[in-house]
N, C-alpha and C. Protein backbone atom coordinates (compact mmCIF):
# COMPACT_ATOMS: atom_id res chain seq x y z
N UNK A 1 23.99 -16.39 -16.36
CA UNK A 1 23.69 -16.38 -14.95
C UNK A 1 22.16 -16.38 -14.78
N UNK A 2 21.87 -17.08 -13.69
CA UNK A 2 20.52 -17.34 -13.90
C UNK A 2 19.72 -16.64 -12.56
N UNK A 3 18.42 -16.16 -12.48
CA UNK A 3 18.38 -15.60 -10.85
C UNK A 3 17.79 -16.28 -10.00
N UNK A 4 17.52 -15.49 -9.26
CA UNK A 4 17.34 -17.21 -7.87
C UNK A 4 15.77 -16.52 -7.97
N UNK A 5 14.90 -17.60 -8.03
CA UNK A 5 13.33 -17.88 -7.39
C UNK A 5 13.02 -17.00 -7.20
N UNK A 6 12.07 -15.66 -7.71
CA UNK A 6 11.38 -14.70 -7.39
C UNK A 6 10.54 -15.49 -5.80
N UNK A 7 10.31 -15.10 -4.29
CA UNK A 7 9.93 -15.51 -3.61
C UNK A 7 8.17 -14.74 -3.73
N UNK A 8 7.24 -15.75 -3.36
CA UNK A 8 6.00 -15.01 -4.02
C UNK A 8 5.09 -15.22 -2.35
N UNK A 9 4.54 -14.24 -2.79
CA UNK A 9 3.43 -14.20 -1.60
C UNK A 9 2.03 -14.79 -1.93
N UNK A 10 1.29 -14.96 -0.63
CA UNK A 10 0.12 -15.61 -1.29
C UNK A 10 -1.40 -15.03 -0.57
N UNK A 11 -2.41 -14.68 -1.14
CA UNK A 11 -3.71 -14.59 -0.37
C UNK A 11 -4.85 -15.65 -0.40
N UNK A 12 -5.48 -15.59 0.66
CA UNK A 12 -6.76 -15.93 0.44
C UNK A 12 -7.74 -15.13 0.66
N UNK A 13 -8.81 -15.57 -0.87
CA UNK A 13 -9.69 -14.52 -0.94
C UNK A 13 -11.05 -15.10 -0.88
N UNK A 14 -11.82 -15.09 -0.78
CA UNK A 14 -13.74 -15.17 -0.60
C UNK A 14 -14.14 -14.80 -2.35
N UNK A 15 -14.08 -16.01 -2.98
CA UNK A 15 -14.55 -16.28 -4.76
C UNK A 15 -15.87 -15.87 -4.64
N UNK A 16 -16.72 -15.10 -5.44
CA UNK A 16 -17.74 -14.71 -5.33
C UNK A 16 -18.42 -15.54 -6.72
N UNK A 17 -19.27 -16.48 -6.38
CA UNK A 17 -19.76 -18.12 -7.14
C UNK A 17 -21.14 -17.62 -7.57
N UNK A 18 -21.61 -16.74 -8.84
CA UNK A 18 -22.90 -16.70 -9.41
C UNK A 18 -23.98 -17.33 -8.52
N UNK A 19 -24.99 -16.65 -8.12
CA UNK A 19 -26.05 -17.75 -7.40
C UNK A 19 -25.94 -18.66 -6.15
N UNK A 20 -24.46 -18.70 -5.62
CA UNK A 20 -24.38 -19.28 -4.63
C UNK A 20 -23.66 -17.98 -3.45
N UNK A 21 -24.25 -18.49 -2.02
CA UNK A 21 -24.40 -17.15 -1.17
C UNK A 21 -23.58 -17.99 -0.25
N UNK A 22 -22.46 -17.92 0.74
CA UNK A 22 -21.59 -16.59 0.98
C UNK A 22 -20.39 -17.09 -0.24
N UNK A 23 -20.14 -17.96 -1.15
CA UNK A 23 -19.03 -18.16 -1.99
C UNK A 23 -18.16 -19.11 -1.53
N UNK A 24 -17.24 -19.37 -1.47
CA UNK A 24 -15.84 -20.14 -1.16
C UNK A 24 -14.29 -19.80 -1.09
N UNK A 25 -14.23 -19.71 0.17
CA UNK A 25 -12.68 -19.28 0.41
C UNK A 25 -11.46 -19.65 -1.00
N UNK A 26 -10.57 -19.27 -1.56
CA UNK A 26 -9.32 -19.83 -2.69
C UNK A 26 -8.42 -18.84 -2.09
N UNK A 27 -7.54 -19.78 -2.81
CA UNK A 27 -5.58 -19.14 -2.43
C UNK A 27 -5.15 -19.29 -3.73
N UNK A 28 -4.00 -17.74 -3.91
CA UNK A 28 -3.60 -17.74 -4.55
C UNK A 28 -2.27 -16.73 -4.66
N UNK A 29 -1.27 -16.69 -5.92
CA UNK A 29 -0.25 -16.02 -5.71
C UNK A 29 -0.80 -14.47 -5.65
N UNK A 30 -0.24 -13.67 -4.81
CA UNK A 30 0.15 -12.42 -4.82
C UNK A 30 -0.71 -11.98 -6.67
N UNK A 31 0.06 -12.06 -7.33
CA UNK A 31 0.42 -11.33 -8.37
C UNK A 31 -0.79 -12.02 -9.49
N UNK A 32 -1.57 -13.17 -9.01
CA UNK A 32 -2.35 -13.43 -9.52
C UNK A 32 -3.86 -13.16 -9.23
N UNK A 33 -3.79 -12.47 -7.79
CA UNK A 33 -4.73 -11.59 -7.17
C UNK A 33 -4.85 -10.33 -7.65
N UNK A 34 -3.87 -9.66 -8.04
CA UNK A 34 -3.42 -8.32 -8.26
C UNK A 34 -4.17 -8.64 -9.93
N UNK A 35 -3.74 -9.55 -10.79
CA UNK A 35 -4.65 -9.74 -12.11
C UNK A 35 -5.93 -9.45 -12.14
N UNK A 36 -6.53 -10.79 -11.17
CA UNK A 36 -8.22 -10.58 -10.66
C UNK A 36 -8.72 -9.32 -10.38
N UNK A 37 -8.07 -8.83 -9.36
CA UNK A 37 -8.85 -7.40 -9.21
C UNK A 37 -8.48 -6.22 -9.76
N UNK A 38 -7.78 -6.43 -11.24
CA UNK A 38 -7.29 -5.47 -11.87
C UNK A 38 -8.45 -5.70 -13.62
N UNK A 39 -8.84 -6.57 -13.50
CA UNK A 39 -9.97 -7.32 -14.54
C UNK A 39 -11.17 -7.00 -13.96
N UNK A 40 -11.68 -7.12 -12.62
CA UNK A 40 -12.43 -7.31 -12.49
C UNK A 40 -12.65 -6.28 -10.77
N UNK A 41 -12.59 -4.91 -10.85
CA UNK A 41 -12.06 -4.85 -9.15
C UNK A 41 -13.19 -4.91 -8.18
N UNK A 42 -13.78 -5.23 -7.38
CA UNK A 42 -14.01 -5.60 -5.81
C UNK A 42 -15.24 -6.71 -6.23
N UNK A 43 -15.21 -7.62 -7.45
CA UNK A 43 -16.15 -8.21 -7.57
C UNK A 43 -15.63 -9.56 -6.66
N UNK A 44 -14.12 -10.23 -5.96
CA UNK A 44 -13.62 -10.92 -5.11
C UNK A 44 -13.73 -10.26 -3.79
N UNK A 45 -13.90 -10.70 -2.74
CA UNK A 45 -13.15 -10.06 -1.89
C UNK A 45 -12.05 -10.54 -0.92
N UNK A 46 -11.13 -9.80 -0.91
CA UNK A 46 -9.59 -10.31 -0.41
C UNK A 46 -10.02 -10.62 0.99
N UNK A 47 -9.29 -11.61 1.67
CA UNK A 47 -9.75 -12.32 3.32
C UNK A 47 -8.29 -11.35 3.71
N UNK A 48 -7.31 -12.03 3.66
CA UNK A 48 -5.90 -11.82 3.68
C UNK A 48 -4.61 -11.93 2.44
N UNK A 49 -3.54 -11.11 2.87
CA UNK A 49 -2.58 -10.98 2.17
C UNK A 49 -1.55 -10.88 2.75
N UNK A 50 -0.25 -11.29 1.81
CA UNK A 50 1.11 -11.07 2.42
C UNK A 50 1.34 -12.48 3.30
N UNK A 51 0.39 -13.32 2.84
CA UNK A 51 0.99 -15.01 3.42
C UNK A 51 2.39 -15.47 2.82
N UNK A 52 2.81 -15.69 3.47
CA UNK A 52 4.70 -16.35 3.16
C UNK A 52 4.24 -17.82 2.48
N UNK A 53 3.22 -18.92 2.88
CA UNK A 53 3.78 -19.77 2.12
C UNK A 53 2.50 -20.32 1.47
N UNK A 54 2.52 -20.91 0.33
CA UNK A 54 0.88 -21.73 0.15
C UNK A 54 0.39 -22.40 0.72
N UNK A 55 1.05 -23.36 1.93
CA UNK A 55 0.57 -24.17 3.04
C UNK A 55 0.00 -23.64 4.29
N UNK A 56 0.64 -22.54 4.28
CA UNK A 56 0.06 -21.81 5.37
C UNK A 56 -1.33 -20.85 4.73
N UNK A 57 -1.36 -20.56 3.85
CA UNK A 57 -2.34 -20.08 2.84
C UNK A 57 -3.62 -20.78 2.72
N UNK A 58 -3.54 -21.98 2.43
CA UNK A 58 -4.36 -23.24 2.28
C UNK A 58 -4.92 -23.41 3.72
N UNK A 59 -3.80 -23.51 4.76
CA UNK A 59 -4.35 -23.51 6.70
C UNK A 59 -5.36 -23.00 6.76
N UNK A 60 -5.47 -21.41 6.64
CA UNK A 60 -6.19 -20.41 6.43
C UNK A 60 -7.81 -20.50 5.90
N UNK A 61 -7.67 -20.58 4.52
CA UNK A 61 -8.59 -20.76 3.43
C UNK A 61 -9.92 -21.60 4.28
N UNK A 62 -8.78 -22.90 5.03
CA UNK A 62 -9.74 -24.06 5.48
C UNK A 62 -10.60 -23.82 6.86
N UNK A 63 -10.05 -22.24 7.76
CA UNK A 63 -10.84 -22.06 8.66
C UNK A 63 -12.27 -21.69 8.18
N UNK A 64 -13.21 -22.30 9.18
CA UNK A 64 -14.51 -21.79 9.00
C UNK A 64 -14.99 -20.70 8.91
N UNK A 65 -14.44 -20.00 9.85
CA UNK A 65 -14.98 -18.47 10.25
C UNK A 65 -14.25 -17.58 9.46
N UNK A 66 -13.13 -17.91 8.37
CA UNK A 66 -12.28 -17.02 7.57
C UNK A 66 -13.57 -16.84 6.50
N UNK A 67 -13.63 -15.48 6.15
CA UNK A 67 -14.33 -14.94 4.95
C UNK A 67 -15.93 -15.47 5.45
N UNK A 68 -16.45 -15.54 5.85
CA UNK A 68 -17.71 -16.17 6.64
C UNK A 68 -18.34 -14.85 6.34
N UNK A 69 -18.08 -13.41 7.07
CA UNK A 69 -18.83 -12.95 7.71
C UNK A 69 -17.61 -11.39 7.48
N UNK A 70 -17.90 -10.60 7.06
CA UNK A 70 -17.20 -9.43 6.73
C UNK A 70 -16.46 -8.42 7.77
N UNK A 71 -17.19 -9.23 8.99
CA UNK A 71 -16.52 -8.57 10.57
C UNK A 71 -15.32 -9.73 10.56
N UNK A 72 -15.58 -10.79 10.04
CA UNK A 72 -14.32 -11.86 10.57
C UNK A 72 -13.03 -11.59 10.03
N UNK A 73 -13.29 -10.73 8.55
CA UNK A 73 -12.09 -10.68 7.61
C UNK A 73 -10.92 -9.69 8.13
N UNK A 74 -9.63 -10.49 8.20
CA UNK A 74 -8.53 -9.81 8.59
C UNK A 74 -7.90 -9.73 7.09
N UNK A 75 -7.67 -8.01 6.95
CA UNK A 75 -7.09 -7.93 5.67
C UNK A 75 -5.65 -6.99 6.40
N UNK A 76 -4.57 -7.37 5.62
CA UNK A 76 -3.67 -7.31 5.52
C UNK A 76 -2.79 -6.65 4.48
């Protein structure tokens, strides 16, 4: 018996890019965020969490004002 699709959540976080200032929004699974800041903790910083799908994740990522500016960040 086989199990059905672990359903995964997704964030986007603000990549913090050596030398380059404010960084670049990325998406990624849940559980592969939870890696990052378990290696490495608050050197990312999380925008949002608990996104249902990667498309809607990606929506996100692509606003301007997401992760911009540390008043803009809705964390979740």
């Amino acid at each position: 018996m086989t199990k059905p699709p672990k359903s995964a959540t997704w964030v986007v976080y603000l990549m913090t890019l050596h030398g380059k200032h404010p960084g670049v929004n990325a998406v990624c699974e849940q559980s592969e965020w939870d890696a990052l800041e378990l290696a490495r903790p608050g050197y990312h910083t999380l925008v949002r969490a608990g996104i249902a799908s990667e498309g809607e994740a990606e929506r996100i990522a692509r606003q301007p004002s997401v992760g911009a500016n540390p008043s803009d960040k809705e964390v979740r």
